[in-house]
Protein backbone atom coordinates (compact mmCIF):
# COMPACT_ATOMS: atom_id res chain seq x y z
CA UNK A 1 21.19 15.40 98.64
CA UNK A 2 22.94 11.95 100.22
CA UNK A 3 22.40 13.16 103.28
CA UNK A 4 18.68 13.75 102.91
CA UNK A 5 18.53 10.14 101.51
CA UNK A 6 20.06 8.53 103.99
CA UNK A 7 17.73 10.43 106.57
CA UNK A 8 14.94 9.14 104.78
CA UNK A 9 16.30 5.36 104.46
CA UNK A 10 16.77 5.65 108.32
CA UNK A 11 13.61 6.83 109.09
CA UNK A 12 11.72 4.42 106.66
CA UNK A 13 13.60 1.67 109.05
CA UNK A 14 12.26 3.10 111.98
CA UNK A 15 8.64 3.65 110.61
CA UNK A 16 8.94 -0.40 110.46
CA UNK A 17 7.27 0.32 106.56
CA UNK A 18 6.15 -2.56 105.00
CA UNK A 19 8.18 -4.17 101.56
CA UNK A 20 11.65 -2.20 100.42
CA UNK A 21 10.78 0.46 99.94
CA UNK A 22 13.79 1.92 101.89
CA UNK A 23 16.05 -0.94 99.97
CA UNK A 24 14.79 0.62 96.40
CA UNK A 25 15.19 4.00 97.60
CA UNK A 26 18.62 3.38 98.68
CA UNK A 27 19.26 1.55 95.30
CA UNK A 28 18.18 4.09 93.62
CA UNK A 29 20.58 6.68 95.01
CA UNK A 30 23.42 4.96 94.53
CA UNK A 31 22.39 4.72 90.76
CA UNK A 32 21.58 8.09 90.42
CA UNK A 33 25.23 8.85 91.64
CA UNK A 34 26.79 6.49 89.01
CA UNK A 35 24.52 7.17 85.65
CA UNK A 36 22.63 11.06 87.10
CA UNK A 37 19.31 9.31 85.63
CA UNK A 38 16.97 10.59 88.61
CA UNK A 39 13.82 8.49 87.16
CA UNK A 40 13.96 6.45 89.64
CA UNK A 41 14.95 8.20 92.18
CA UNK A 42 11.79 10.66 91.85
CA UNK A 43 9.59 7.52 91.70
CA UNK A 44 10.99 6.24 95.02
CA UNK A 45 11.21 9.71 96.41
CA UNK A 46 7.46 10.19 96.03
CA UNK A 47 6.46 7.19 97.21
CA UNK A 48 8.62 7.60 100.07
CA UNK A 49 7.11 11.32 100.71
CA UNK A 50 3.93 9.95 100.70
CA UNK A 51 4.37 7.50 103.56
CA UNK A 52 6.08 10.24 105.43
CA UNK A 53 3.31 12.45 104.76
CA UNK A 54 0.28 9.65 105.90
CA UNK A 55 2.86 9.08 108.71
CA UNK A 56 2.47 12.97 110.05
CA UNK A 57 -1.23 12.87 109.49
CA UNK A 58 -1.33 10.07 112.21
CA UNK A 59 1.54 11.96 114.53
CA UNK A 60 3.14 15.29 113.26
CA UNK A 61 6.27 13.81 115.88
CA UNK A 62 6.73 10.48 113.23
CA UNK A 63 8.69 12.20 111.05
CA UNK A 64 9.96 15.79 110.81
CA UNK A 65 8.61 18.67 108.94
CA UNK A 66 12.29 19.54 107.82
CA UNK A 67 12.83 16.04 106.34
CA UNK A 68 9.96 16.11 104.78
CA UNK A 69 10.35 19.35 103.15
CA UNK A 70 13.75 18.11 101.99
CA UNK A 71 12.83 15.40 100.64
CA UNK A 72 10.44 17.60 98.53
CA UNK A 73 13.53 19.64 97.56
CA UNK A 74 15.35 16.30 96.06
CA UNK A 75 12.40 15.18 93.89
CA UNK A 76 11.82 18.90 92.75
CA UNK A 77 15.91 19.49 91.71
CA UNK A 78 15.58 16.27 89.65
């Protein structure tokens, strides 16, 4: 599950997304880890999956279909 988060901060980075989104998510991972309340974690994990999402409807190359499904995998477990 870090891994996949990371992967996502990353690619939020490169996507040049605008606000902190990737900051929050990040956050909010590192929280999780310490307290395993995954609120906020889903919240930023959606929002994050939807960017990624409008990101491969403009060019399926932006972001993979594997990190994407991933990411799905995270919110879903929690």
């Amino acid at each position: 599950m870090e891994k996949i988060v990371i992967e996502a901060v990353a690619k939020l980075e490169k996507l040049k997304v605008e606000g902190s989104l990737g900051a929050e998510l990040s956050w909010c991972w590192f929280s999780f880890k310490n307290d395993h309340n995954s609120e906020g974690l889903v919240q930023k994990g959606q929002e994050t999956l939807a960017v990624f999402q409008a990101a491969r409807e403009k060019s399926a190359r932006a972001v993979s279909k594997k990190l994407v499904e991933d990411l799905e995998k995270v919110i879903a477990l929690n």
